[in-house]
N, C-alpha and C. Protein backbone atom coordinates (compact mmCIF):
# COMPACT_ATOMS: atom_id res chain seq x y z
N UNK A 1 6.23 -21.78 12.62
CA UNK A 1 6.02 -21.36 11.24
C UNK A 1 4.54 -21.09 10.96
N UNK A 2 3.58 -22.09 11.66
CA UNK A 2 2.27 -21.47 11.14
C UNK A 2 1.51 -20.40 12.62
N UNK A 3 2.08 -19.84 13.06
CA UNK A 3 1.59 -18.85 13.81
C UNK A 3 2.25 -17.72 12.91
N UNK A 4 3.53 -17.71 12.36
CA UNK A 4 4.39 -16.94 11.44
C UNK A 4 3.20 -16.41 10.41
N UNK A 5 3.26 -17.68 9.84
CA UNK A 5 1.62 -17.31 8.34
C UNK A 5 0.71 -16.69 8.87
N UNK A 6 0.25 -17.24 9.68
CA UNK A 6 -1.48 -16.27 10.74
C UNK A 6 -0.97 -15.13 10.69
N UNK A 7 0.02 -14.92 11.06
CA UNK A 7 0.82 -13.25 11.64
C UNK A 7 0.50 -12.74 10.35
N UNK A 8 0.79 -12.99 9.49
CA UNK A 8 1.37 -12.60 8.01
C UNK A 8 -0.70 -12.03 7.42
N UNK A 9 -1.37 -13.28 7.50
CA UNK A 9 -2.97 -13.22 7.04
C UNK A 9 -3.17 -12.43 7.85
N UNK A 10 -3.03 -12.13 8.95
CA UNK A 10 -4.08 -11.37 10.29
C UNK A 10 -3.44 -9.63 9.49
N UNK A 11 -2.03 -9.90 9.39
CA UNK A 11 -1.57 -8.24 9.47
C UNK A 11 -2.01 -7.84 7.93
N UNK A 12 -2.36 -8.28 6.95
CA UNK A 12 -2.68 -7.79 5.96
C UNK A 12 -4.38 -8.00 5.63
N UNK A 13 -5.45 -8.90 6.36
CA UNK A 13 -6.15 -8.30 6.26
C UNK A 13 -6.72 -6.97 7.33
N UNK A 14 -5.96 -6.68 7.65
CA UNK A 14 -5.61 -5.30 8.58
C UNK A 14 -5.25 -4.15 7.40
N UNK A 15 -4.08 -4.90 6.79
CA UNK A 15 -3.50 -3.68 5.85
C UNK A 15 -4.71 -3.37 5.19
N UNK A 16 -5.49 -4.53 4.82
CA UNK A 16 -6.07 -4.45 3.42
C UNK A 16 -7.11 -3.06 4.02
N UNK A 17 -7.82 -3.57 5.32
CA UNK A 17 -8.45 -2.64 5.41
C UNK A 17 -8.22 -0.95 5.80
N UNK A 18 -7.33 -0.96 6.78
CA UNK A 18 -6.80 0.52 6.96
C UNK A 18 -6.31 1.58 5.11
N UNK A 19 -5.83 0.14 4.36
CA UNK A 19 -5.30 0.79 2.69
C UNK A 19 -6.59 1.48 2.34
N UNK A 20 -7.39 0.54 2.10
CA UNK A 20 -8.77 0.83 1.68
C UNK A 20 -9.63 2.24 2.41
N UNK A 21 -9.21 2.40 3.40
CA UNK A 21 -9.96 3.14 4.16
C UNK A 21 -8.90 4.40 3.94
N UNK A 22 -7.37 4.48 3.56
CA UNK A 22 -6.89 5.58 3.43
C UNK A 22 -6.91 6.21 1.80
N UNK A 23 -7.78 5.07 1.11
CA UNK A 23 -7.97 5.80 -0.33
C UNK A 23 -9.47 6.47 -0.38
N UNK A 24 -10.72 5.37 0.40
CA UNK A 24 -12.08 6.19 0.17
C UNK A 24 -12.13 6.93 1.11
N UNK A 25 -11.73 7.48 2.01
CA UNK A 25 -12.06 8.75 2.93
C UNK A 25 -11.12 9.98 2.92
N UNK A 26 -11.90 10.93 1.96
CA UNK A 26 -10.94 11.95 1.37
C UNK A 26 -10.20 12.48 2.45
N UNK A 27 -10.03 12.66 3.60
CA UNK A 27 -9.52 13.55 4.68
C UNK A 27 -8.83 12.77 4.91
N UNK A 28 -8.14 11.09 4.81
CA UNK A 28 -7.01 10.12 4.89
C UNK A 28 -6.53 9.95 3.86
N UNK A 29 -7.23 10.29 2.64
CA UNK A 29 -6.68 10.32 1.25
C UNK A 29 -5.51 11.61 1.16
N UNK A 30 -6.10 12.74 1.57
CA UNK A 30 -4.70 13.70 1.54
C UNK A 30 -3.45 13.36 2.30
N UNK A 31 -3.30 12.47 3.20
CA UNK A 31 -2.12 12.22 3.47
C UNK A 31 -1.09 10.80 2.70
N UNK A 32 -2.32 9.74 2.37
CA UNK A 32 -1.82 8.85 1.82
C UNK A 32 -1.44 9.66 -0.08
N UNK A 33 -1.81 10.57 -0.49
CA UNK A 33 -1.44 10.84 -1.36
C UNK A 33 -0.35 11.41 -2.25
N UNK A 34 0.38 11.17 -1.06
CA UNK A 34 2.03 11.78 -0.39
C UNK A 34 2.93 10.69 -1.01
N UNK A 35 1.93 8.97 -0.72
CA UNK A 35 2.67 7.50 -1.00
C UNK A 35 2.21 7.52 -2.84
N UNK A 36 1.60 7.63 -3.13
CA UNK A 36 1.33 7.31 -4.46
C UNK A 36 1.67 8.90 -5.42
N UNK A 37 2.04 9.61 -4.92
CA UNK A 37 2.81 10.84 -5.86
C UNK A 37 4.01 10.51 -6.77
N UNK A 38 4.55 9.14 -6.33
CA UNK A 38 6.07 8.90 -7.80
C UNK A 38 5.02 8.94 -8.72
N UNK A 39 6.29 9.90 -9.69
CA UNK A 39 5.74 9.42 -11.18
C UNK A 39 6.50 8.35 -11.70
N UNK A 40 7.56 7.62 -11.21
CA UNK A 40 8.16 6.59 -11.28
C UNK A 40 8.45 5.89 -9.69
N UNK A 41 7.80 4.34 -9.97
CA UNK A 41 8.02 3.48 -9.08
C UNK A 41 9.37 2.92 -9.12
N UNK A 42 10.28 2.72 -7.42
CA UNK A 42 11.22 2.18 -7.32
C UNK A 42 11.43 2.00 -5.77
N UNK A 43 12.09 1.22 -5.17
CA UNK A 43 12.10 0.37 -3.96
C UNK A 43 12.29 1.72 -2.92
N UNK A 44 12.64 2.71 -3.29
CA UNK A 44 13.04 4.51 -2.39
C UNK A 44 11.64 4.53 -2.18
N UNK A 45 10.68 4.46 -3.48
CA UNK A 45 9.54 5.32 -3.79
C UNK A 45 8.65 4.71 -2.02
N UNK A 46 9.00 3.43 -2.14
CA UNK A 46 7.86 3.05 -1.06
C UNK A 46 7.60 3.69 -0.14
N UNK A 47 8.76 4.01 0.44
CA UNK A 47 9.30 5.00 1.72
C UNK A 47 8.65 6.53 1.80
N UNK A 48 8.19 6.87 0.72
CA UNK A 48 7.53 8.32 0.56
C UNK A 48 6.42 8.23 1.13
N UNK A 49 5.90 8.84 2.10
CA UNK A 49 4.62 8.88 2.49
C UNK A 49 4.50 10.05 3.90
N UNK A 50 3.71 10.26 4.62
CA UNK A 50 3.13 11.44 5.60
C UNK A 50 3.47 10.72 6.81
N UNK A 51 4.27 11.09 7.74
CA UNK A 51 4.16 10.20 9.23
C UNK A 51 2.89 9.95 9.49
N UNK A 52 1.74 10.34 9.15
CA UNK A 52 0.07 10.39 9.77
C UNK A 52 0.03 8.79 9.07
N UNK A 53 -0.08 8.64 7.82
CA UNK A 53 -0.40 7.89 7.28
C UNK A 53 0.62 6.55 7.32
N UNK A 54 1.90 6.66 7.74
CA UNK A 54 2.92 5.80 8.03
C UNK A 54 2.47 5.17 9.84
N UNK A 55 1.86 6.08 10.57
CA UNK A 55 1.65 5.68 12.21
C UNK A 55 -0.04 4.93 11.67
N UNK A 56 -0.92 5.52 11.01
CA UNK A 56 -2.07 4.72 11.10
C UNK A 56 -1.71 3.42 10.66
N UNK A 57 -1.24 3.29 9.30
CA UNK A 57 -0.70 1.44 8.68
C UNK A 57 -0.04 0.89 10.11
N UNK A 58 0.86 1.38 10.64
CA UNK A 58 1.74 0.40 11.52
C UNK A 58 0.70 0.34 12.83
N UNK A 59 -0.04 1.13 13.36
CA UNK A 59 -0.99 1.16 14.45
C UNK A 59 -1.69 0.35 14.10
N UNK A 60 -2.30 0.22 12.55
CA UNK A 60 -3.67 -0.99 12.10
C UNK A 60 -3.52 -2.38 12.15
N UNK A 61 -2.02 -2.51 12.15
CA UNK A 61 -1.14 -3.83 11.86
C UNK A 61 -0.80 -4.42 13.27
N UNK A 62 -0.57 -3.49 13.57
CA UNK A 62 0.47 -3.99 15.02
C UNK A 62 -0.40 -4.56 16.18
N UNK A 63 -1.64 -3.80 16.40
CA UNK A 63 -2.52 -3.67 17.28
C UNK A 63 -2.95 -5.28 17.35
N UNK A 64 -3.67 -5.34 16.01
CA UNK A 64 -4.38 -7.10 15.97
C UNK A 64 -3.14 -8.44 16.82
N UNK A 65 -1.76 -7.81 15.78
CA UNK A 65 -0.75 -8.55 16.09
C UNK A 65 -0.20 -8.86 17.41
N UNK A 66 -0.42 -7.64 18.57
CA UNK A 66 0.09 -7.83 19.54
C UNK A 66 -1.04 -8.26 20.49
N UNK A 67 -2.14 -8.62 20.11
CA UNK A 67 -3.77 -9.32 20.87
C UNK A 67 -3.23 -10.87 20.78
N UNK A 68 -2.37 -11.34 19.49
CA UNK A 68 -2.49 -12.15 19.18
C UNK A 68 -1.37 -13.24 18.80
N UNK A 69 -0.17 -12.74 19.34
CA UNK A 69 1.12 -13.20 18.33
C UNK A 69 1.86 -12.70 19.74
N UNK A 70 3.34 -13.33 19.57
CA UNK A 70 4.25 -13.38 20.40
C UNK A 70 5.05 -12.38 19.87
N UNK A 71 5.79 -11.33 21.25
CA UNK A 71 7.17 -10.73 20.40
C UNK A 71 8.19 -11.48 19.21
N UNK A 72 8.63 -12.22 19.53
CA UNK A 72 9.43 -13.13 18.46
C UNK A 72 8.43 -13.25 16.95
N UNK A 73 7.51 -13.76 17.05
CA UNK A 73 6.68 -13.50 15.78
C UNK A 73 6.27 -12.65 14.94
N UNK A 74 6.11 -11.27 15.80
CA UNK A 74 5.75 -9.95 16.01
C UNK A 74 7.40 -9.41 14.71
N UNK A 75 8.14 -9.33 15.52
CA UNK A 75 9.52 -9.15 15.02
C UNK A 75 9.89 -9.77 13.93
N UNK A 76 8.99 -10.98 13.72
CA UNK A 76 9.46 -11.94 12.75
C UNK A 76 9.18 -11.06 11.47
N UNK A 77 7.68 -10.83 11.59
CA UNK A 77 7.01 -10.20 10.52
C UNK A 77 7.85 -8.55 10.12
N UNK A 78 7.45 -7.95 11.19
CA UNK A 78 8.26 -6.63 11.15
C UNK A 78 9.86 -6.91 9.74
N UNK A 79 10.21 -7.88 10.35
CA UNK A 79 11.11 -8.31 9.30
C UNK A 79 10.78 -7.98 8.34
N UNK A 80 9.93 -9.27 8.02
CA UNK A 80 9.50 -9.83 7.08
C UNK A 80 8.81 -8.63 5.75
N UNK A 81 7.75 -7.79 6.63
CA UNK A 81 7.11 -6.72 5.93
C UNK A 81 7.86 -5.43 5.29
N UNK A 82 9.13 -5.53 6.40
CA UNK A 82 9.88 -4.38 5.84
C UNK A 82 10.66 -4.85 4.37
N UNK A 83 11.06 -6.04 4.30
CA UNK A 83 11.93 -6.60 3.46
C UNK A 83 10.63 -6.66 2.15
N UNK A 84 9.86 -7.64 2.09
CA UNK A 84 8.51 -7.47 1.29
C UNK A 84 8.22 -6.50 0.47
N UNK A 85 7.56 -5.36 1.16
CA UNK A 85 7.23 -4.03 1.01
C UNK A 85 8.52 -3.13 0.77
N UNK A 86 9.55 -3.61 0.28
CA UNK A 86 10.71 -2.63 -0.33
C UNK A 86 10.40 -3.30 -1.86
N UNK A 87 10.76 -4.57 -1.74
CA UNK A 87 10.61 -5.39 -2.80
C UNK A 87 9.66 -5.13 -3.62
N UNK A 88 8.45 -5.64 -3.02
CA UNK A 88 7.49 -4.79 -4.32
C UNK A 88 6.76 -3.50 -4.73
N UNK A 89 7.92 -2.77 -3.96
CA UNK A 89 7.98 -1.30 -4.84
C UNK A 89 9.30 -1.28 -5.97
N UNK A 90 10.12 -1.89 -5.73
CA UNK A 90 11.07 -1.88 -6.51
C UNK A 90 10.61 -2.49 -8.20
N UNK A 91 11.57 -2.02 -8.94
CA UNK A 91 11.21 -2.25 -10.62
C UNK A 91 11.85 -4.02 -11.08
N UNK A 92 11.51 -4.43 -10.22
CA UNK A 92 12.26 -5.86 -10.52
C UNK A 92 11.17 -6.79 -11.42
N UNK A 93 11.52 -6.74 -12.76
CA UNK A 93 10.84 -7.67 -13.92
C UNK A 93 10.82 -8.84 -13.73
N UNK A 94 11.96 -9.71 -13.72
CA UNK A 94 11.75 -11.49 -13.58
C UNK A 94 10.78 -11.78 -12.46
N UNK A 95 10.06 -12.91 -12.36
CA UNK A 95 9.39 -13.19 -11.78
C UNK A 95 8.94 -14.35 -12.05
N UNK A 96 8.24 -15.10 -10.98
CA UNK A 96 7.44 -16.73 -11.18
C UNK A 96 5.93 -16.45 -11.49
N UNK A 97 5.47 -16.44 -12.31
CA UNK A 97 3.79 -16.36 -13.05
C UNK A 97 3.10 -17.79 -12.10
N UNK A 98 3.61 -18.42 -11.38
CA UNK A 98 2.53 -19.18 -10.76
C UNK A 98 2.97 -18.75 -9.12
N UNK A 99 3.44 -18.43 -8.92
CA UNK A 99 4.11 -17.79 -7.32
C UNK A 99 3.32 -16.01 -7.09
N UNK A 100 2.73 -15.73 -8.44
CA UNK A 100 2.13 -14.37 -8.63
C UNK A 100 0.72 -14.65 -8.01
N UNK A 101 0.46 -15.52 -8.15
CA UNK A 101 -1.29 -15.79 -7.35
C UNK A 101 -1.18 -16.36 -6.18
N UNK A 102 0.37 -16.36 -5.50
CA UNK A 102 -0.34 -16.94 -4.04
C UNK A 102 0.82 -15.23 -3.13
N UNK A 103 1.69 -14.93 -4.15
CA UNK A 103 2.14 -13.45 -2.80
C UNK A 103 2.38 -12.67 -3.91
N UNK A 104 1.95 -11.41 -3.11
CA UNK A 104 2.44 -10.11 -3.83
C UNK A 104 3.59 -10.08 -4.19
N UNK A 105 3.82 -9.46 -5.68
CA UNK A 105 5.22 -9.17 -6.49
C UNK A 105 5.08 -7.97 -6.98
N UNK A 106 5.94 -7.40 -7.61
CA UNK A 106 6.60 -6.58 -7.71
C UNK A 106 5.43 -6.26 -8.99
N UNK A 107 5.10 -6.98 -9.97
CA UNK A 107 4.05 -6.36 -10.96
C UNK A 107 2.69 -5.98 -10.56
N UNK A 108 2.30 -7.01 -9.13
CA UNK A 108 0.81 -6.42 -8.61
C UNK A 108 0.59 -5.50 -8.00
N UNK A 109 1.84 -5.39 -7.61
CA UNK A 109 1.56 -3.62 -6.46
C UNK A 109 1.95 -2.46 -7.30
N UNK A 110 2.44 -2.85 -8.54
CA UNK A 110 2.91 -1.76 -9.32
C UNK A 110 1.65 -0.95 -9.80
N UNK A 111 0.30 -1.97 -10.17
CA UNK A 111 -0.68 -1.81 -10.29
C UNK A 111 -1.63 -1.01 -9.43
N UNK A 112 -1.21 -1.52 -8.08
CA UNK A 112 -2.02 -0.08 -7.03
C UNK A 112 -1.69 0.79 -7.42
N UNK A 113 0.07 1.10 -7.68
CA UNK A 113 -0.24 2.60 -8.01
C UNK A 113 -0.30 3.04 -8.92
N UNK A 114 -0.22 2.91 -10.08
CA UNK A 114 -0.99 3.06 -11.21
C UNK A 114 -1.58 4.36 -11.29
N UNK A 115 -1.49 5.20 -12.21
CA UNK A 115 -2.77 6.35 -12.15
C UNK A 115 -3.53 6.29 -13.54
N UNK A 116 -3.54 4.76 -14.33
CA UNK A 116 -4.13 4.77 -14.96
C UNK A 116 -5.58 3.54 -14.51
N UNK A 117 -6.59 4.66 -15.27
CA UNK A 117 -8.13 4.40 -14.44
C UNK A 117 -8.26 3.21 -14.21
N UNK A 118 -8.44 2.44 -15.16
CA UNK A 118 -8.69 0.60 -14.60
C UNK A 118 -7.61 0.53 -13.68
N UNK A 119 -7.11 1.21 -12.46
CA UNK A 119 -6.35 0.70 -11.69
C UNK A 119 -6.72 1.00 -10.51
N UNK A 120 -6.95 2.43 -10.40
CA UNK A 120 -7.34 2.85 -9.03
C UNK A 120 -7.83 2.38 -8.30
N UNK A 121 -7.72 2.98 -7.19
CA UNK A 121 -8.21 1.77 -5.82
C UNK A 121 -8.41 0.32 -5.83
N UNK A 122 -7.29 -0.06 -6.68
CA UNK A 122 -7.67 -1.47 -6.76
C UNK A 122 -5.81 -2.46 -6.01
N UNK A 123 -6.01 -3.11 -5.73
CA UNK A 123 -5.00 -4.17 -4.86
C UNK A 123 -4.49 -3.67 -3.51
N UNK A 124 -5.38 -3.30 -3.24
CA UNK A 124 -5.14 -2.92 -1.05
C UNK A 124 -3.71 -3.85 -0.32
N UNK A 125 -4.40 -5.11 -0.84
CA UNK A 125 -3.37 -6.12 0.29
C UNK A 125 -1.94 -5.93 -0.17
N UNK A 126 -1.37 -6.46 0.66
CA UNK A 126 -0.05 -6.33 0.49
C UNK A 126 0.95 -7.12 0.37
N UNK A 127 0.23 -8.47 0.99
CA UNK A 127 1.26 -9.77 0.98
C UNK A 127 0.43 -11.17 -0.21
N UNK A 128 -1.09 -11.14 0.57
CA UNK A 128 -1.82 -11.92 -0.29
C UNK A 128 -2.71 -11.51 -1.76
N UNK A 129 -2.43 -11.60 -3.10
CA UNK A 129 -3.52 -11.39 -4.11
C UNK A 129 -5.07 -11.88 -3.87
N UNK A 130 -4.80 -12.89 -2.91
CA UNK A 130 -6.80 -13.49 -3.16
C UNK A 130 -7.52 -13.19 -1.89
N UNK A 131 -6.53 -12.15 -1.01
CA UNK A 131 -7.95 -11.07 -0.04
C UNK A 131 -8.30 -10.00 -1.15
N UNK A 132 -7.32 -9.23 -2.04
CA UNK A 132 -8.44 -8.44 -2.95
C UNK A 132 -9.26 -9.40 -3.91
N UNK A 133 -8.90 -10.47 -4.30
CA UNK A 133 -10.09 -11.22 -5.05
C UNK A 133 -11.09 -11.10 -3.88
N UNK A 134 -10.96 -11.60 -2.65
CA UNK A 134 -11.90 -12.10 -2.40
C UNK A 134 -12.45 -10.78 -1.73
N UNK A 135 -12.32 -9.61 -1.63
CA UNK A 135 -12.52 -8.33 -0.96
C UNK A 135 -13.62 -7.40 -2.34
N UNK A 136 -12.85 -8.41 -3.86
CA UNK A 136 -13.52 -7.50 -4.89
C UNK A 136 -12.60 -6.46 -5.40
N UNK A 137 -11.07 -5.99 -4.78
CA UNK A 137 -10.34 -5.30 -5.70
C UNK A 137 -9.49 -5.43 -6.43
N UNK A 138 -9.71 -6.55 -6.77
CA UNK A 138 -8.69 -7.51 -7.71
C UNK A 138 -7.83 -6.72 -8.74
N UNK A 139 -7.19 -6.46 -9.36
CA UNK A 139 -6.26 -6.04 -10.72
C UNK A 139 -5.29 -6.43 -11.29
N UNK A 140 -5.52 -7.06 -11.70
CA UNK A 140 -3.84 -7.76 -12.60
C UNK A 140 -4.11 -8.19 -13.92
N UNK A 141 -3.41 -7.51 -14.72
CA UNK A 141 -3.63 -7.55 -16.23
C UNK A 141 -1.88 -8.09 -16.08
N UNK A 142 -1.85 -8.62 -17.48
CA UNK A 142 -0.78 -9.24 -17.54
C UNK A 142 0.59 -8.41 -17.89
N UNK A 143 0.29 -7.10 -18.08
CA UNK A 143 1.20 -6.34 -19.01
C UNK A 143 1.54 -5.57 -17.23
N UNK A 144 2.73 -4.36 -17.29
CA UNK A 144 3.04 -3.70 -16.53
C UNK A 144 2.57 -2.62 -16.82
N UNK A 145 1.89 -1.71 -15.57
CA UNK A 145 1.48 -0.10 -16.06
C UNK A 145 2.78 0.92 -16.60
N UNK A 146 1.76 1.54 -17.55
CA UNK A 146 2.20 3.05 -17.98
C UNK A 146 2.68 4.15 -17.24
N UNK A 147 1.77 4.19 -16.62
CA UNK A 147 1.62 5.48 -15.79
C UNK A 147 1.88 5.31 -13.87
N UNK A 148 2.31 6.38 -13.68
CA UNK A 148 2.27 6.00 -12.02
C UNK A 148 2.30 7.91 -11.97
N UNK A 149 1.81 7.65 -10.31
CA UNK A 149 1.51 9.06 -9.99
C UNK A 149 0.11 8.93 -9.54
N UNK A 150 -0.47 10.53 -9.39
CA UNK A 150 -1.59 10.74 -9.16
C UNK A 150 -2.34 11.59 -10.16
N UNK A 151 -3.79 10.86 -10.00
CA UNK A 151 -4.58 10.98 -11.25
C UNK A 151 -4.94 12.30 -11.40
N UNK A 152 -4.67 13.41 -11.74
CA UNK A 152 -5.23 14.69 -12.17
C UNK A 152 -5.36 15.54 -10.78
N UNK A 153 -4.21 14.88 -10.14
CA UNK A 153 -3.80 15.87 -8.19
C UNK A 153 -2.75 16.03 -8.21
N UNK A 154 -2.60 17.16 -7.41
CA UNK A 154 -1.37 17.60 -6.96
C UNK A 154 -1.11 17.38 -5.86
N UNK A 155 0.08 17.34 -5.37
CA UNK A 155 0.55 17.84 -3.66
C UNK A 155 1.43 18.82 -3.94
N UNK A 156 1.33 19.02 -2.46
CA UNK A 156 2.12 19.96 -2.41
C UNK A 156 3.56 20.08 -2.72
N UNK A 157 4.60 21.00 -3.10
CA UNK A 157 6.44 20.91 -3.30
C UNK A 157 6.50 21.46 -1.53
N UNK A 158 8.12 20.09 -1.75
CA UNK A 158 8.31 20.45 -0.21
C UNK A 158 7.97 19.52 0.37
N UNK A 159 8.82 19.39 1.46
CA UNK A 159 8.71 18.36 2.66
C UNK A 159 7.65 19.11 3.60
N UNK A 160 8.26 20.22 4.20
CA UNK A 160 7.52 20.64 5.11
C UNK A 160 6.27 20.89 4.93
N UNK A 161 6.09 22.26 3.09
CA UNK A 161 4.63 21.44 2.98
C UNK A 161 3.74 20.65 2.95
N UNK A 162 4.33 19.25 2.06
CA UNK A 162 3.58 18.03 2.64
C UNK A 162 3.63 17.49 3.81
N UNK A 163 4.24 17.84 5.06
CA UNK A 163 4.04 17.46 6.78
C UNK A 163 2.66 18.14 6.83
N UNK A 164 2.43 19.52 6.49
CA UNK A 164 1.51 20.06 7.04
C UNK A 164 0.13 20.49 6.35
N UNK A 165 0.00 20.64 5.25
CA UNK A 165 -0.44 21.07 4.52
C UNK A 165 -2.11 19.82 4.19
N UNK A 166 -1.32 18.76 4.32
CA UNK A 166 -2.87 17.49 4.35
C UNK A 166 -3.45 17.90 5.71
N UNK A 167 -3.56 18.57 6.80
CA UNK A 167 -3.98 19.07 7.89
C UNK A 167 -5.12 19.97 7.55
N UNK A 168 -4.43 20.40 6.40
CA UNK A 168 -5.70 22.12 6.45
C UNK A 168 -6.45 22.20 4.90
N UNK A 169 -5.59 21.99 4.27
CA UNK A 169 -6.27 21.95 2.64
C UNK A 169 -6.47 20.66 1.94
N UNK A 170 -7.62 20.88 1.42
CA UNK A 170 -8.40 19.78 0.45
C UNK A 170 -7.81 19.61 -0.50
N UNK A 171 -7.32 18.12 -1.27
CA UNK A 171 -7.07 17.94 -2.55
C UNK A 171 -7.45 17.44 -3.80
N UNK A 172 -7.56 17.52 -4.61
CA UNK A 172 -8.88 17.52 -5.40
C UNK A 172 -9.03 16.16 -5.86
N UNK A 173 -9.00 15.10 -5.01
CA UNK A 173 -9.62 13.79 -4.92
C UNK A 173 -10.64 13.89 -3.97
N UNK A 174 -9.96 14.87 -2.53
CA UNK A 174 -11.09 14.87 -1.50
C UNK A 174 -12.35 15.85 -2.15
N UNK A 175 -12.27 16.64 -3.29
CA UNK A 175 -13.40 17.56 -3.22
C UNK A 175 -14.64 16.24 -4.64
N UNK A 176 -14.12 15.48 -5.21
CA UNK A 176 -14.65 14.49 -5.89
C UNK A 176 -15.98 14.20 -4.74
N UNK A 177 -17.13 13.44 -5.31
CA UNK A 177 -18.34 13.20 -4.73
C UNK A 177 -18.63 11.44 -4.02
């Protein structure tokens, strides 16, 4: 069980950083911008995203994990993350207000995606709230966001366009300074 937890800390401050790194570097931002395009969040929505940007998260994760962790543990998590990460994309209201500061729920990640301003780029991690405290991207207001989507961007319509299209053209987060 506590090689399980390590698994769990090691792979998300991994997430935290590969997340982080696919919102400030505009040329990884066009593909992750594929994941944060619902204008409504729901447990499907998670699943939306660019194979580019779906192989870097699982490459950023996996890599540390398999230096360091056993298949069985490895698998454990894989579980674990897939089940997690449906969950708190999904619209599920009830919740424990003291269980909210030690794992991600369903109201803090609602907040990453957010496209309203006090939100942006803010809650990277994915399992723990106090690596973005302690990282500095903290966000959690007590209320649930308004808005979801992307802030004043488009992507492209179309599957195939969005396969290909973050390859060649800039989107107007990447042309920002």
């Amino acid at each position: 069980m506590i090689q399980f937890l390590l698994a769990i800390v090691v792979a998300d401050f991994a997430e935290w950083s590969i997340h982080w790194a696919l919102h400030k570097v505009p040329y990884l931002w066009r593909f992750h911008s594929i994941h944060h395009s619902s204008k409504a969040l729901d447990w499907i929505a998670g699943s939306r995203s660019h194979f580019l940007d779906d192989t870097l998260v699982r490459g950023f994760i996996l890599v540390p994990l398999m230096l360091g962790f056993s298949q069985n543990i490895i698998i454990a998590y894989l579980i674990f993350v897939t089940l997690h990460a449906t969950w708190t994309h999904c619209n599920f209201r009830p919740n424990a207000k003291w269980l909210e500061q030690i794992i991600v729920m369903p109201r803090y990640h609602h907040w990453h995606h957010s496209s309203q301003k006090e939100a942006i780029d803010k809650n990277f991690a994915i399992h723990f709230p106090w690596i973005d405290r302690l990282l500095g991207t903290y966000y959690f207001p007590v209320e649930w966001p308004q808005m979801y989507g992307l802030d004043a961007e488009t992507i492209p319509n179309g599957f195939i366009r969005q396969t290909y299209e973050p390859f060649i053209k800039k989107n107007a987060r990447a042309l920002k300074p």
